[in-house]
C-alpha atoms as a PDB file:
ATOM      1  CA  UNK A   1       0.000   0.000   0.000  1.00  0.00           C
ATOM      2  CA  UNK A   2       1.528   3.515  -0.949  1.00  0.00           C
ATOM      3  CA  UNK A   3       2.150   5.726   1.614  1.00  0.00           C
ATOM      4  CA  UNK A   4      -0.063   8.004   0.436  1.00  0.00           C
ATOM      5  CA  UNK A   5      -3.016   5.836   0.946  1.00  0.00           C
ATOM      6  CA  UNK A   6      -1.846   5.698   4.799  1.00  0.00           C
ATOM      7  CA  UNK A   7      -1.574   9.891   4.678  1.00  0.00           C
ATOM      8  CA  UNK A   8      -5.302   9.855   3.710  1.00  0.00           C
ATOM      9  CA  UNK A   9      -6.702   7.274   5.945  1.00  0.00           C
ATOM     10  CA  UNK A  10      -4.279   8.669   8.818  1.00  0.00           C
ATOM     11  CA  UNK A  11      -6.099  12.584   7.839  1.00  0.00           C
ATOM     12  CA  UNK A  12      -9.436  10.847   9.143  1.00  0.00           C
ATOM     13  CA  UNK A  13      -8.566  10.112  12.708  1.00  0.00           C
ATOM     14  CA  UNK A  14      -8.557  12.988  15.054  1.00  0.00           C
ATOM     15  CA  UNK A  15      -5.368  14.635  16.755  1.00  0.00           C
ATOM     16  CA  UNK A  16      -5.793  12.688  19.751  1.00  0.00           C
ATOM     17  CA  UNK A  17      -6.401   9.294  18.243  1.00  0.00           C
ATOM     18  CA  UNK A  18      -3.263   9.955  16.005  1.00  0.00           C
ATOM     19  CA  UNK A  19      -1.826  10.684  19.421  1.00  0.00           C
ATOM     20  CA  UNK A  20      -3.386   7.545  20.821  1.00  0.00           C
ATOM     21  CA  UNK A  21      -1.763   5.234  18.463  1.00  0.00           C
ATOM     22  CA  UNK A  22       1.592   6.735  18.069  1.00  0.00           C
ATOM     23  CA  UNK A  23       2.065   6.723  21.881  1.00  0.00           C
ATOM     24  CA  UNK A  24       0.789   2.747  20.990  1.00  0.00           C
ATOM     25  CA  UNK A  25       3.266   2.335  18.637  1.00  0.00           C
ATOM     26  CA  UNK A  26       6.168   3.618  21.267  1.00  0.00           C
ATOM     27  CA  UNK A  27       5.026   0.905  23.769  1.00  0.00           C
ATOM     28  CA  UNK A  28       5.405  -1.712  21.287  1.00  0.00           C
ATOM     29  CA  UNK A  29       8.415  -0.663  19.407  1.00  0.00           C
ATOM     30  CA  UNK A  30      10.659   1.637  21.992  1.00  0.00           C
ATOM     31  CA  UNK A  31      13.860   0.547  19.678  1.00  0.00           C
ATOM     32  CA  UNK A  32      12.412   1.200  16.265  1.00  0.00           C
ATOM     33  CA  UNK A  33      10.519   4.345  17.425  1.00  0.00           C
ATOM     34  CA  UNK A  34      12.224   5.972  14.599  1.00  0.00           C
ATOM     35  CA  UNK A  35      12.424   3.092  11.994  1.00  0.00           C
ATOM     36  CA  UNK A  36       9.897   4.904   9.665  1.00  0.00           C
ATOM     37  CA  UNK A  37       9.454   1.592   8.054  1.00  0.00           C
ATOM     38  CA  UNK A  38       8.643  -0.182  11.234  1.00  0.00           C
ATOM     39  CA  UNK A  39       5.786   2.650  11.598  1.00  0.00           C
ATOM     40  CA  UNK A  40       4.340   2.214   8.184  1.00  0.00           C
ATOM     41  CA  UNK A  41       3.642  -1.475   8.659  1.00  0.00           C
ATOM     42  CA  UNK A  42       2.115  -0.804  12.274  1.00  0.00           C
ATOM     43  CA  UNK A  43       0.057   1.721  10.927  1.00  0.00           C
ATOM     44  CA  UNK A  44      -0.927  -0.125   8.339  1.00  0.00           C
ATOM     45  CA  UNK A  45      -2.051  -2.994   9.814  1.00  0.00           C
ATOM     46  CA  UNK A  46      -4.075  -0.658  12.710  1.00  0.00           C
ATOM     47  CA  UNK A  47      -5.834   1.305   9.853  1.00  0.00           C
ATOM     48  CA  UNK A  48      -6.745  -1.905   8.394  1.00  0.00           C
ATOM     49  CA  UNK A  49      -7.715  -3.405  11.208  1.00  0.00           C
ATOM     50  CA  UNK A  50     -10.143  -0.577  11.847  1.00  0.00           C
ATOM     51  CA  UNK A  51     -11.457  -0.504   8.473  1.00  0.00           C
ATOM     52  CA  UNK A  52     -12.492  -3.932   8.953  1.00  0.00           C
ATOM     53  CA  UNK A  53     -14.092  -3.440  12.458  1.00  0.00           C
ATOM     54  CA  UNK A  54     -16.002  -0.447  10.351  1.00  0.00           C
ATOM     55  CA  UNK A  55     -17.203  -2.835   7.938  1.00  0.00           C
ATOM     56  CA  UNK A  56     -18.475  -5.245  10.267  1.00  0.00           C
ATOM     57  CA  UNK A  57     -20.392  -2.292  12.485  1.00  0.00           C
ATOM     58  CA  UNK A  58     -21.945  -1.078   8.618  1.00  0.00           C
ATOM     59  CA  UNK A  59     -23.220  -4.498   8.517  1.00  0.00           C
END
């Protein structure tokens, strides 16, 4: 997935849930907390994840 996809889907949280799961992200990954690649594929995978727990709620 391009990173501009993630920029998009990323736009739709607000400031504190983008605070939320970056602060999640430094919990998990203290040594990689700047590994920008290691942060794309977390992010990834949460805005996925969400987009499926949307899709189940539209249900």
């Amino acid at each position: 997935m391009p990173h501009k996809d993630i920029s998009t889907k990323w736009d739709l949280y607000t400031p504190q849930q983008q605070t939320d799961i970056l602060a999640e992200f430094r919990k998990k990954f203290p040594n990689d907390y700047y590994c920008r690649t290691t942060l794309f594929e977390f992010l990834n995978k949460k805005l996925r994840m969400n987009e499926d727990n949307n899709k189940v709620l539209d249900q």
